[in-house]
N, C-alpha and C. Protein backbone atom coordinates (compact mmCIF):
# COMPACT_ATOMS: atom_id res chain seq x y z
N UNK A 1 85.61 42.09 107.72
CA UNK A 1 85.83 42.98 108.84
C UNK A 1 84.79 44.08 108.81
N UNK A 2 83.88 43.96 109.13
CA UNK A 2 82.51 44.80 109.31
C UNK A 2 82.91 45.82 110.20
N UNK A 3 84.03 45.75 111.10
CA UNK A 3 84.04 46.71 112.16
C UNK A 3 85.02 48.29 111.90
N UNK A 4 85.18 48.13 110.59
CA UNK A 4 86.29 49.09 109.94
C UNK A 4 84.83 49.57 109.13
N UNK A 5 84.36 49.55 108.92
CA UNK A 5 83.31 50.47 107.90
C UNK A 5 82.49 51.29 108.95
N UNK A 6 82.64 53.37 107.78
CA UNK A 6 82.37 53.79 108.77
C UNK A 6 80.65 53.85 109.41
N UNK A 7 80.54 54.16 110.77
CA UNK A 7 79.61 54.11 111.15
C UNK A 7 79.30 52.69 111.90
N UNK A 8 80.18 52.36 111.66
CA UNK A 8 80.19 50.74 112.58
C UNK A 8 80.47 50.35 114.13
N UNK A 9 79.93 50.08 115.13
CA UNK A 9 79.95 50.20 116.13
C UNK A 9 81.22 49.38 116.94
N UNK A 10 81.66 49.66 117.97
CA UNK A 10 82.74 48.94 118.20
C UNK A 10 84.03 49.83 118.71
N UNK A 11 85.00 49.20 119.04
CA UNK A 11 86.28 50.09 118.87
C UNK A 11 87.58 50.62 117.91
N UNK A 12 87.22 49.60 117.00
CA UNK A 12 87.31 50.16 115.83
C UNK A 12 86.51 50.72 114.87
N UNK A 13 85.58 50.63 115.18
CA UNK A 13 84.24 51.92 114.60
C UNK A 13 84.60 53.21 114.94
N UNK A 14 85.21 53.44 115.92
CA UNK A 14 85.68 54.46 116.81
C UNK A 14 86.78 55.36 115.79
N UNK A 15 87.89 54.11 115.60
CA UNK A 15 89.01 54.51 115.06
C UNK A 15 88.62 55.08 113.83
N UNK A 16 87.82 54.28 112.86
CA UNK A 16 87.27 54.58 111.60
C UNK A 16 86.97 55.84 111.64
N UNK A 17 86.04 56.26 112.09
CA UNK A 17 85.02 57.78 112.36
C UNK A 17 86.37 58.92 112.64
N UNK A 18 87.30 58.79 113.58
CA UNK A 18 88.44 59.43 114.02
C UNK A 18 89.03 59.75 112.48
N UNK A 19 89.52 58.34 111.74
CA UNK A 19 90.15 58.77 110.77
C UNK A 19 89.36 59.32 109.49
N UNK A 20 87.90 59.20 109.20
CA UNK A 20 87.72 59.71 108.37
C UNK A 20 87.42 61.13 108.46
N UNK A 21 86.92 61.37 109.98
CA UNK A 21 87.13 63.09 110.19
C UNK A 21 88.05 63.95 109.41
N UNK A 22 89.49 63.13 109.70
CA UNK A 22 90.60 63.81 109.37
C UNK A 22 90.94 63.71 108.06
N UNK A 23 90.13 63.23 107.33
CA UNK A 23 89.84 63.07 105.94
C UNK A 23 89.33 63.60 105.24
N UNK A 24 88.04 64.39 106.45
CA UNK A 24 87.04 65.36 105.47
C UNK A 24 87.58 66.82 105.95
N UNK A 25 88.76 67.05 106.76
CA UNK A 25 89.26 68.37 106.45
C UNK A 25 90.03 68.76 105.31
N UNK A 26 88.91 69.80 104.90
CA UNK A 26 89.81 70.35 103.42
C UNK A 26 89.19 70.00 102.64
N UNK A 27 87.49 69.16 102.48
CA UNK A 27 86.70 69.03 101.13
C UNK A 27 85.61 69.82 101.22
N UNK A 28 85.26 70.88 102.47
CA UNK A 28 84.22 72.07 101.78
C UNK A 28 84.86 72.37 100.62
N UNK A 29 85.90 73.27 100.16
CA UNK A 29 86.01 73.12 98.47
C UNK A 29 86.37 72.57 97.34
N UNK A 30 86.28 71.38 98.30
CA UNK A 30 86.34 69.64 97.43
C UNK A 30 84.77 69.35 96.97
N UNK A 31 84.04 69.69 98.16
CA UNK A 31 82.63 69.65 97.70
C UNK A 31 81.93 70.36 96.77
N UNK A 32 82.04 72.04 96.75
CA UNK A 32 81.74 72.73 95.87
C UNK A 32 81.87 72.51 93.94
N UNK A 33 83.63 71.93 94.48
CA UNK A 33 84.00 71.75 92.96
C UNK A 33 83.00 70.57 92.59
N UNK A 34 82.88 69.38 93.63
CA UNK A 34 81.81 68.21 93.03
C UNK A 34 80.71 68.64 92.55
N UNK A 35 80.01 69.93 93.07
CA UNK A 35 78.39 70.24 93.00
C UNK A 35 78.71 71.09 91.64
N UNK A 36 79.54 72.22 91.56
CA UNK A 36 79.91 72.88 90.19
C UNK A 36 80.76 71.90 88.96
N UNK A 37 81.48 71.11 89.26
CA UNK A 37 81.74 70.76 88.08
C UNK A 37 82.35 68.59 88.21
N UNK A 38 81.57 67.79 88.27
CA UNK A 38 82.07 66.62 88.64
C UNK A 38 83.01 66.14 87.78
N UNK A 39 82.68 66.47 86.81
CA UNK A 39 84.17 65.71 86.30
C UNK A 39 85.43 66.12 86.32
N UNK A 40 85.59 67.47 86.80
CA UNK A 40 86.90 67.63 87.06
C UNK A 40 87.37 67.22 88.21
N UNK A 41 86.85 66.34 89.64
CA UNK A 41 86.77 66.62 90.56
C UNK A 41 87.77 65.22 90.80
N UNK A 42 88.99 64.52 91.34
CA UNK A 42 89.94 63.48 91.38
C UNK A 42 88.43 61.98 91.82
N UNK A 43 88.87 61.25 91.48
CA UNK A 43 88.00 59.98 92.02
C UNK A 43 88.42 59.68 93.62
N UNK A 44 89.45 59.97 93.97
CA UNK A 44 89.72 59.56 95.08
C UNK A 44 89.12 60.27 96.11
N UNK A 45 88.52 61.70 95.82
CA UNK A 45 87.12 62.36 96.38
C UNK A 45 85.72 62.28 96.49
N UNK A 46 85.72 61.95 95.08
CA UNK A 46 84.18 61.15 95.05
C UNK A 46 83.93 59.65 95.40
N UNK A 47 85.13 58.93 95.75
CA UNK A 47 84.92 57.43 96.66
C UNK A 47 84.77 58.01 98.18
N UNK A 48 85.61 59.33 98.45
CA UNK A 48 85.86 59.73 100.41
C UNK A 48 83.70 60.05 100.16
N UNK A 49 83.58 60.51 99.21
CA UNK A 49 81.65 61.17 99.41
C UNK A 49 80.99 60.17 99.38
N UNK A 50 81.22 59.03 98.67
CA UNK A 50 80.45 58.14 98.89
C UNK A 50 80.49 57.28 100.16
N UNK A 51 81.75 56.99 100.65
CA UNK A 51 81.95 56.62 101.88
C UNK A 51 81.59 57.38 103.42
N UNK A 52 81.35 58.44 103.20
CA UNK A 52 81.64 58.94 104.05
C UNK A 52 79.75 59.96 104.48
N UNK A 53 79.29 59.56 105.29
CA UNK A 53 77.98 59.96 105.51
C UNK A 53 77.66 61.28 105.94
N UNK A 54 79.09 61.89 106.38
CA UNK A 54 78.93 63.49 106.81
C UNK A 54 78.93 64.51 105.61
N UNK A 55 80.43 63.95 105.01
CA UNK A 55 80.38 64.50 103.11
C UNK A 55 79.17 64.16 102.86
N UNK A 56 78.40 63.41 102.23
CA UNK A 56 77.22 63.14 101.51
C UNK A 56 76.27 64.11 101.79
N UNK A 57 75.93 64.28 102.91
CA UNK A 57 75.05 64.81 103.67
C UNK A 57 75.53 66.11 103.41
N UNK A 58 76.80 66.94 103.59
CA UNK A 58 77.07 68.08 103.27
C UNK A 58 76.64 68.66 101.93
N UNK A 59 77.15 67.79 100.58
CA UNK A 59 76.69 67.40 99.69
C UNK A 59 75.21 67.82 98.99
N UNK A 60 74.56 67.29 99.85
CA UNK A 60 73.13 67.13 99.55
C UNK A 60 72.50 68.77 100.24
N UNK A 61 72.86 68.72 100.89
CA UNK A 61 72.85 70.12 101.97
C UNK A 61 72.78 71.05 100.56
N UNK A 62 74.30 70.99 100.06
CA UNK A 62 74.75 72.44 99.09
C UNK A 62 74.12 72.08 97.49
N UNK A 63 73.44 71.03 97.51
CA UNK A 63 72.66 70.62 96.38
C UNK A 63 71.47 71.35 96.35
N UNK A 64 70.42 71.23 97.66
CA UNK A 64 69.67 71.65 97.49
C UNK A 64 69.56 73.49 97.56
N UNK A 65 71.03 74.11 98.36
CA UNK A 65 70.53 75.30 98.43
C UNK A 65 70.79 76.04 97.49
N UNK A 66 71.78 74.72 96.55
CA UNK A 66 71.61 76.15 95.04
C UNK A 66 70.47 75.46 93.92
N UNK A 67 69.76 74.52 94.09
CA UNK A 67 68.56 74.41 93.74
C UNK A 67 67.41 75.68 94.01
N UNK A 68 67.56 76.10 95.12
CA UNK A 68 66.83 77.21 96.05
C UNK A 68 67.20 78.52 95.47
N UNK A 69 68.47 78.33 95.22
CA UNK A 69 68.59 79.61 94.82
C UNK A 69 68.47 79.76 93.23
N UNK A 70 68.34 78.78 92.78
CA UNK A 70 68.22 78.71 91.02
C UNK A 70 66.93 78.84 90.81
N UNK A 71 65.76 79.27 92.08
CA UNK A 71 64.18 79.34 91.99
C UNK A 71 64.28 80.69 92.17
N UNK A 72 65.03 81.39 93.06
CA UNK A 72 64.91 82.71 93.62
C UNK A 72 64.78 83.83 92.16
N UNK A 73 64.48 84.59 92.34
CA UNK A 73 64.24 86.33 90.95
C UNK A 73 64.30 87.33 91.73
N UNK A 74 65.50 88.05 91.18
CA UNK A 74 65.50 89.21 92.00
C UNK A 74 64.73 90.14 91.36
N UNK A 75 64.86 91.34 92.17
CA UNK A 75 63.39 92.35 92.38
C UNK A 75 63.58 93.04 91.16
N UNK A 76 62.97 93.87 90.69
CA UNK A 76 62.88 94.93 89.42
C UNK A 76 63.19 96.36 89.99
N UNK A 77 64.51 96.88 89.23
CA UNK A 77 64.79 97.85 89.99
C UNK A 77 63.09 99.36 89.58
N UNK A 78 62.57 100.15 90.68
CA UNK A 78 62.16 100.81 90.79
C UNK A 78 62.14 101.84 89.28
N UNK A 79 61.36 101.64 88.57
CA UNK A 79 61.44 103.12 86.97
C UNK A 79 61.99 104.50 87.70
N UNK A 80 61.60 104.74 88.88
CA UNK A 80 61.68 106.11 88.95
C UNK A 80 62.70 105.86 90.51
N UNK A 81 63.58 105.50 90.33
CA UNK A 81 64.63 105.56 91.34
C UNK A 81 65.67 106.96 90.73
N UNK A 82 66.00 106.52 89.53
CA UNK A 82 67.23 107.62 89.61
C UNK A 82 66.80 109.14 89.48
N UNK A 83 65.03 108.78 89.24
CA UNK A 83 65.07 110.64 89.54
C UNK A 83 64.68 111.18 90.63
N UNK A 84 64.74 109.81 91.33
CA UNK A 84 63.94 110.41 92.87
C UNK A 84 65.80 110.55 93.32
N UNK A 85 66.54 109.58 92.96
CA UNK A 85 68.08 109.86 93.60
C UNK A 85 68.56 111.77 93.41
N UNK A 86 68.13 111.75 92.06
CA UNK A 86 68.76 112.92 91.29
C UNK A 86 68.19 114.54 92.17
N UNK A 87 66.70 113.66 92.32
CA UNK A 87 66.13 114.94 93.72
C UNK A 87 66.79 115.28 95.26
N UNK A 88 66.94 114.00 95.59
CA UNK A 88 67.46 114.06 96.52
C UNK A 88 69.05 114.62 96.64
N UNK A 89 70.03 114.57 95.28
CA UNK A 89 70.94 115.07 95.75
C UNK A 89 71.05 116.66 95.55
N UNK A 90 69.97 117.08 94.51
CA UNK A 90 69.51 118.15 94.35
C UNK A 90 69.50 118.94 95.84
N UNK A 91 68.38 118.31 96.85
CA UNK A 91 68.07 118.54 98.35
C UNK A 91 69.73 119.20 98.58
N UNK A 92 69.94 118.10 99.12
CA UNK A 92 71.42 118.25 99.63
C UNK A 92 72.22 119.36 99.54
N UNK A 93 72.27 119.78 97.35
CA UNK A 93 73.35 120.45 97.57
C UNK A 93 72.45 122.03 97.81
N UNK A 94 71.33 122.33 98.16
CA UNK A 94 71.05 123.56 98.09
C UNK A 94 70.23 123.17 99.45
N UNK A 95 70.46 122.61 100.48
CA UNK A 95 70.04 122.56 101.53
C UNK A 95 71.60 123.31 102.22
N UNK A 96 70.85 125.07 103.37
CA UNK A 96 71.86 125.91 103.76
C UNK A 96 71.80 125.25 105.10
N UNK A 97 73.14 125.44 105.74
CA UNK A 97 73.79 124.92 106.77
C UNK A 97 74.01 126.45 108.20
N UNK A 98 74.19 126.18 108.88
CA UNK A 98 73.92 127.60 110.15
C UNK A 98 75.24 128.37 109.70
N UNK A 99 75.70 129.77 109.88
CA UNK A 99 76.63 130.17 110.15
C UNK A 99 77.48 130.01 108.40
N UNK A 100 78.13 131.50 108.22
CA UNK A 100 78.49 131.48 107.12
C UNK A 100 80.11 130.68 106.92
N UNK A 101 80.69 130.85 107.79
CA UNK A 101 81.82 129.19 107.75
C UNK A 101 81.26 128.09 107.38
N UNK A 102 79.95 127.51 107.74
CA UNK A 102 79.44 126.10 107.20
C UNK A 102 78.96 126.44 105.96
N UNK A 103 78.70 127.38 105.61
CA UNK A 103 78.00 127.60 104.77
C UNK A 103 79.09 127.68 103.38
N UNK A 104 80.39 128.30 103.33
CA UNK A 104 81.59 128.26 102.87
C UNK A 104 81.97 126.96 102.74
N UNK A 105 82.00 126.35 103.83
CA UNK A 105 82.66 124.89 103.44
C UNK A 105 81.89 123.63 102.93
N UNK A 106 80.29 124.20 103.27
CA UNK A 106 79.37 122.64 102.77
C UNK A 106 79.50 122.90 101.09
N UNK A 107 79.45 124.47 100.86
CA UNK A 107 79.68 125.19 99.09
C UNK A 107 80.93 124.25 98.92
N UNK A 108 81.90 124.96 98.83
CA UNK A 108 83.27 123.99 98.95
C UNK A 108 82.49 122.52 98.84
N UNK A 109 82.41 121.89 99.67
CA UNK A 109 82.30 120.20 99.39
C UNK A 109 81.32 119.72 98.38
N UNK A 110 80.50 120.55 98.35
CA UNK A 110 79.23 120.03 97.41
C UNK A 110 79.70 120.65 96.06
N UNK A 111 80.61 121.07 96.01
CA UNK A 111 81.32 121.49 94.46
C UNK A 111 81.93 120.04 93.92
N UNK A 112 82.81 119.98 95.15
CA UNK A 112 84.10 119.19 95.15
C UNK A 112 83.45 117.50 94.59
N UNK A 113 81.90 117.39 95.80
CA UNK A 113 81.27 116.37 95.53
C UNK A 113 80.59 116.11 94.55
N UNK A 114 79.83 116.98 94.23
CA UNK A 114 78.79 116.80 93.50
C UNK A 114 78.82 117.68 91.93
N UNK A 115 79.79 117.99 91.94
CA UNK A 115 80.48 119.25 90.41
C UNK A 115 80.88 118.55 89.89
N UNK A 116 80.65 118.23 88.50
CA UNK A 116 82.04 118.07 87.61
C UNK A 116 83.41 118.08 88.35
N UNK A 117 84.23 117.04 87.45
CA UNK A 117 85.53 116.89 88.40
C UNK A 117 86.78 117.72 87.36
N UNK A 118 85.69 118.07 86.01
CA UNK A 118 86.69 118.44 85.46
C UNK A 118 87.14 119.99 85.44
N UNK A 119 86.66 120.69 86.36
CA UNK A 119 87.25 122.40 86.62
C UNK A 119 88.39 122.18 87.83
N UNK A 120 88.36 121.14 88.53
CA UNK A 120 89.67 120.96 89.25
C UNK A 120 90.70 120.36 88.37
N UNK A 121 91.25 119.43 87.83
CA UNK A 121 92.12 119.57 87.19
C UNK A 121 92.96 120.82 86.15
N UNK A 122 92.29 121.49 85.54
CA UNK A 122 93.37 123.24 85.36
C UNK A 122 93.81 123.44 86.56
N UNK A 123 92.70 123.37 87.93
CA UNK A 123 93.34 124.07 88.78
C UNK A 123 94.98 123.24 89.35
N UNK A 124 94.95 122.14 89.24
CA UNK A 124 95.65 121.50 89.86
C UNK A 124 97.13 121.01 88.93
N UNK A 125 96.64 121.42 87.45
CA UNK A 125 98.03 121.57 86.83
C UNK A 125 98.93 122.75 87.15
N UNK A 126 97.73 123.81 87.34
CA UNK A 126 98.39 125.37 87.70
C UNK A 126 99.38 125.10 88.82
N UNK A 127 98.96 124.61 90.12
CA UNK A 127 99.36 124.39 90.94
C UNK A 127 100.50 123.76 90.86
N UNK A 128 100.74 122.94 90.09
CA UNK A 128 101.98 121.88 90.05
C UNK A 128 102.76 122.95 89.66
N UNK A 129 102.54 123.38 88.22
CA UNK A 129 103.38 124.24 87.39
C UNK A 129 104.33 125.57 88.13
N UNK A 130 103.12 126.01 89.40
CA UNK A 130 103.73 126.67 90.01
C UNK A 130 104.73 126.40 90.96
N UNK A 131 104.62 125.25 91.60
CA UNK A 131 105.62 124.44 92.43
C UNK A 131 106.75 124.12 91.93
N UNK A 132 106.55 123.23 90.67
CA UNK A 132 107.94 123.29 89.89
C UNK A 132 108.58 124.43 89.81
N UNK A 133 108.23 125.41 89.03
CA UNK A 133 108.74 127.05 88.96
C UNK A 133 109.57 127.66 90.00
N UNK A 134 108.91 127.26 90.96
CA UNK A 134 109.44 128.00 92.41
C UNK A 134 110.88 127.10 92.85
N UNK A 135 110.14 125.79 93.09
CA UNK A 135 111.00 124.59 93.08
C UNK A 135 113.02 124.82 92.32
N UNK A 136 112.49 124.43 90.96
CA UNK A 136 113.28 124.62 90.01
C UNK A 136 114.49 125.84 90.29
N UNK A 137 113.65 127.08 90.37
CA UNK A 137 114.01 128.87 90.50
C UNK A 137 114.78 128.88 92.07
N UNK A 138 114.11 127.93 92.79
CA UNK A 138 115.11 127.92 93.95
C UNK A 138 116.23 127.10 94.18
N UNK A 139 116.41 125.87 93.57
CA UNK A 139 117.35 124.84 92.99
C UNK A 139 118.10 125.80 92.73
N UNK A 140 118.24 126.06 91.18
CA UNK A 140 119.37 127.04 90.35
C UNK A 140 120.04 128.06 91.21
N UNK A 141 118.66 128.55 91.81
CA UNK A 141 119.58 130.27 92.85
C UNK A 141 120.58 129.68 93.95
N UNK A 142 120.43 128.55 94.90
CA UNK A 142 121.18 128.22 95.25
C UNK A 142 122.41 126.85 95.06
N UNK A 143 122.40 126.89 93.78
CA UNK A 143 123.81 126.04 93.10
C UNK A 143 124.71 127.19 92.44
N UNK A 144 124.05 128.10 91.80
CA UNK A 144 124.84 128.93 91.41
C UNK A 144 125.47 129.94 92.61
N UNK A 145 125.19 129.86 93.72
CA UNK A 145 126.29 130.41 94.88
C UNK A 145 127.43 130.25 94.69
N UNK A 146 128.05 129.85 94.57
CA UNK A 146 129.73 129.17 94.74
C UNK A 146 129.92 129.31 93.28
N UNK A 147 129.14 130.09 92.20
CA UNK A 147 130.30 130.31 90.75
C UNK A 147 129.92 131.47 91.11
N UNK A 148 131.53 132.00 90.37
CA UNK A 148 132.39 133.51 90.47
C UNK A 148 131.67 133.72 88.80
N UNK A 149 131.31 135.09 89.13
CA UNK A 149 130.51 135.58 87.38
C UNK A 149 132.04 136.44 86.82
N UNK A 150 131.83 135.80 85.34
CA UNK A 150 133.25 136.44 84.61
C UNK A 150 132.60 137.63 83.86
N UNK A 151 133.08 137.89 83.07
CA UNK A 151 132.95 139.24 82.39
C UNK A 151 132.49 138.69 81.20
N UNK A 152 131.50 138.96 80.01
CA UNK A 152 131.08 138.04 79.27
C UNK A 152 131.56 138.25 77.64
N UNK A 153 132.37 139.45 77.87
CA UNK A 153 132.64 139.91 76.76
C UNK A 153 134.28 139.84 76.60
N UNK A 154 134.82 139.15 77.56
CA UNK A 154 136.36 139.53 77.75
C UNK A 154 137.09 137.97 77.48
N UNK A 155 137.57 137.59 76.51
CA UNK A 155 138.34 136.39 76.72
C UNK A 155 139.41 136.11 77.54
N UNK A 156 139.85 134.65 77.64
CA UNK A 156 140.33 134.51 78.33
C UNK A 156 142.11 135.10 78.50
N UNK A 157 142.19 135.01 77.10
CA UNK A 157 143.67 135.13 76.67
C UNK A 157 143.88 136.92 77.29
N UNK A 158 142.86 137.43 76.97
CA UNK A 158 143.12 139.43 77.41
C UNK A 158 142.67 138.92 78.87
N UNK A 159 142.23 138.48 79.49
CA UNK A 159 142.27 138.72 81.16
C UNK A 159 143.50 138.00 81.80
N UNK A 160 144.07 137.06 81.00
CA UNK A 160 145.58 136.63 81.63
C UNK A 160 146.61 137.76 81.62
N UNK A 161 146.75 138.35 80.20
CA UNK A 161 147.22 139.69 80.00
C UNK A 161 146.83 140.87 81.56
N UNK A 162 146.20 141.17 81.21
CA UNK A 162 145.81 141.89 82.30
C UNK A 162 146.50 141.48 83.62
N UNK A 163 146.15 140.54 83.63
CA UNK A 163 146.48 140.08 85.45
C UNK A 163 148.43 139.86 85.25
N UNK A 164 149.09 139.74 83.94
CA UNK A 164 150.17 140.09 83.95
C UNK A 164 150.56 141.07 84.11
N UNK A 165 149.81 142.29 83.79
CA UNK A 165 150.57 143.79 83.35
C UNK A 165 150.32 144.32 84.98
N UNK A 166 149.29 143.74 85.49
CA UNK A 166 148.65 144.55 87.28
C UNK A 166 150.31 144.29 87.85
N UNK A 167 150.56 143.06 87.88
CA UNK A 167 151.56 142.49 88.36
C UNK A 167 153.00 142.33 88.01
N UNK A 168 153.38 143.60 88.43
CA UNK A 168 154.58 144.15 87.79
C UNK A 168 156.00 144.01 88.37
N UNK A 169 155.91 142.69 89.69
CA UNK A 169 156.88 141.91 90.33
C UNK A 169 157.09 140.84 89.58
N UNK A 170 156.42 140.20 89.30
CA UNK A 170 156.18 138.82 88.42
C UNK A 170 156.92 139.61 87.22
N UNK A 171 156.46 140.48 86.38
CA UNK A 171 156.81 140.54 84.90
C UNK A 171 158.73 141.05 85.50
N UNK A 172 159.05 141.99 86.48
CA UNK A 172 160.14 141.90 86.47
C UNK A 172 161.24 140.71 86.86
N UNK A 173 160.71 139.59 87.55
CA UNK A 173 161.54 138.44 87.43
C UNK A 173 161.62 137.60 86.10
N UNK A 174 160.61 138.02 85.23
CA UNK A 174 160.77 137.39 83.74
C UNK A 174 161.47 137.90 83.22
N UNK A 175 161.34 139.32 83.22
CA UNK A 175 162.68 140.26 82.47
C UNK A 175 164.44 138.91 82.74
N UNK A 176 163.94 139.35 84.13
CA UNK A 176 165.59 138.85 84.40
C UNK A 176 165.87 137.48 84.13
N UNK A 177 164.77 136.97 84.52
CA UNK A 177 165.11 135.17 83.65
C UNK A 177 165.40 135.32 81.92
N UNK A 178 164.58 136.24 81.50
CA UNK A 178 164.84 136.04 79.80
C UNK A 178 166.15 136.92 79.38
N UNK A 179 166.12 137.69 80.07
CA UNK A 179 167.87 138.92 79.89
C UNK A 179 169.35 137.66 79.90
N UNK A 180 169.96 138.30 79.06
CA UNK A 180 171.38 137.77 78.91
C UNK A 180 172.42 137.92 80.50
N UNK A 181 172.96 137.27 81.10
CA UNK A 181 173.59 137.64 82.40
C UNK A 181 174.61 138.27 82.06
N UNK A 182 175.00 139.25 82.71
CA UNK A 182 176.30 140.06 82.68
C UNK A 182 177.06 139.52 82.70
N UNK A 183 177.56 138.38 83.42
CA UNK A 183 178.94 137.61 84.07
C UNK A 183 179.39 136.92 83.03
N UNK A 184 178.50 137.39 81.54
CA UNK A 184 179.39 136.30 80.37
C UNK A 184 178.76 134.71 80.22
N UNK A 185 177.96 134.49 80.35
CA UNK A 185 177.51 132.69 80.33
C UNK A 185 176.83 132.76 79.45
């Protein structure tokens, strides 16, 4: 049956080509793995490449362009780049801006940017420390609303006393509960 192999003319040449299309979706990184590493690559992929004249050709395509690129050398970085960088940011931070607001805030950024990062952190523990503080100091002031302050030196047993002796209705119905009754019982 000559007319099932692909590339074969006919109407089932037709069908062939149809189905192996739908065969080669999903081996661009079927292909790669063939070109980087073949033996890990299933056999039932490397029979679709051999069969198949569009794979091959893709194949050969990504063969040669990392051949191409295994010729390529990249450039030599420049000797005197980082002190021409180091000038230039030099420029920058002592290049003045119009108007003493810009002039305030480019200071400001070119600190922020171009300073050491380590004089902002004190500042920014301070900051916390102070938030907590405040934070915290305002928590406590308003939970302690709703407690009644006692006396700190007075126990409890002498302020019951007390609030007995103020209350000298109460202590006279005890009298009379603890008194002997007249009527003899």
């Amino acid at each position: 049956m000559s007319g099932n192999k692909p590339g074969a003319t006919g109407g089932s040449g037709v069908v062939t080509m149809e189905r192996m299309k739908l065969n080669c979706t999903g081996m661009e990184s079927k292909l790669a793995d063939l070109l980087l590493d073949p033996d890990a690559v299933p056999a039932k992929v490397r029979a679709h490449v051999d069969e198949c004249d569009n794979c091959r050709g893709e194949l050969a395509e990504l063969r040669a362009t990392m051949a191409l690129l295994d010729t390529w050398k990249g450039p030599e970085p420049s000797p005197y780049f980082l002190t021409r960088l180091d000038a230039r940011m030099r420029e920058e931070r002592e290049a003045a801006p119009a108007g003493w607001p810009a002039t305030w805030i480019a200071r400001l950024r070119a600190r922020l940017d171009y300073g050491p990062a380590m004089h902002v952190r004190p500042l920014a523990a301070m900051a916390l420390t102070v938030v907590l503080l405040v934070g915290g100091g305002t928590y406590l002031g308003i939970t302690d609303w709703d407690q009644t302050a006692t006396p700190p030196g007075q126990p409890a047993v002498v302020h019951d006393l007390q609030t007995l002796d103020s209350n000298a209705q109460l202590l006279d119905q005890m009298e009379a509960l603890s008194s002997p009754n007249d009527n003899g019982d």
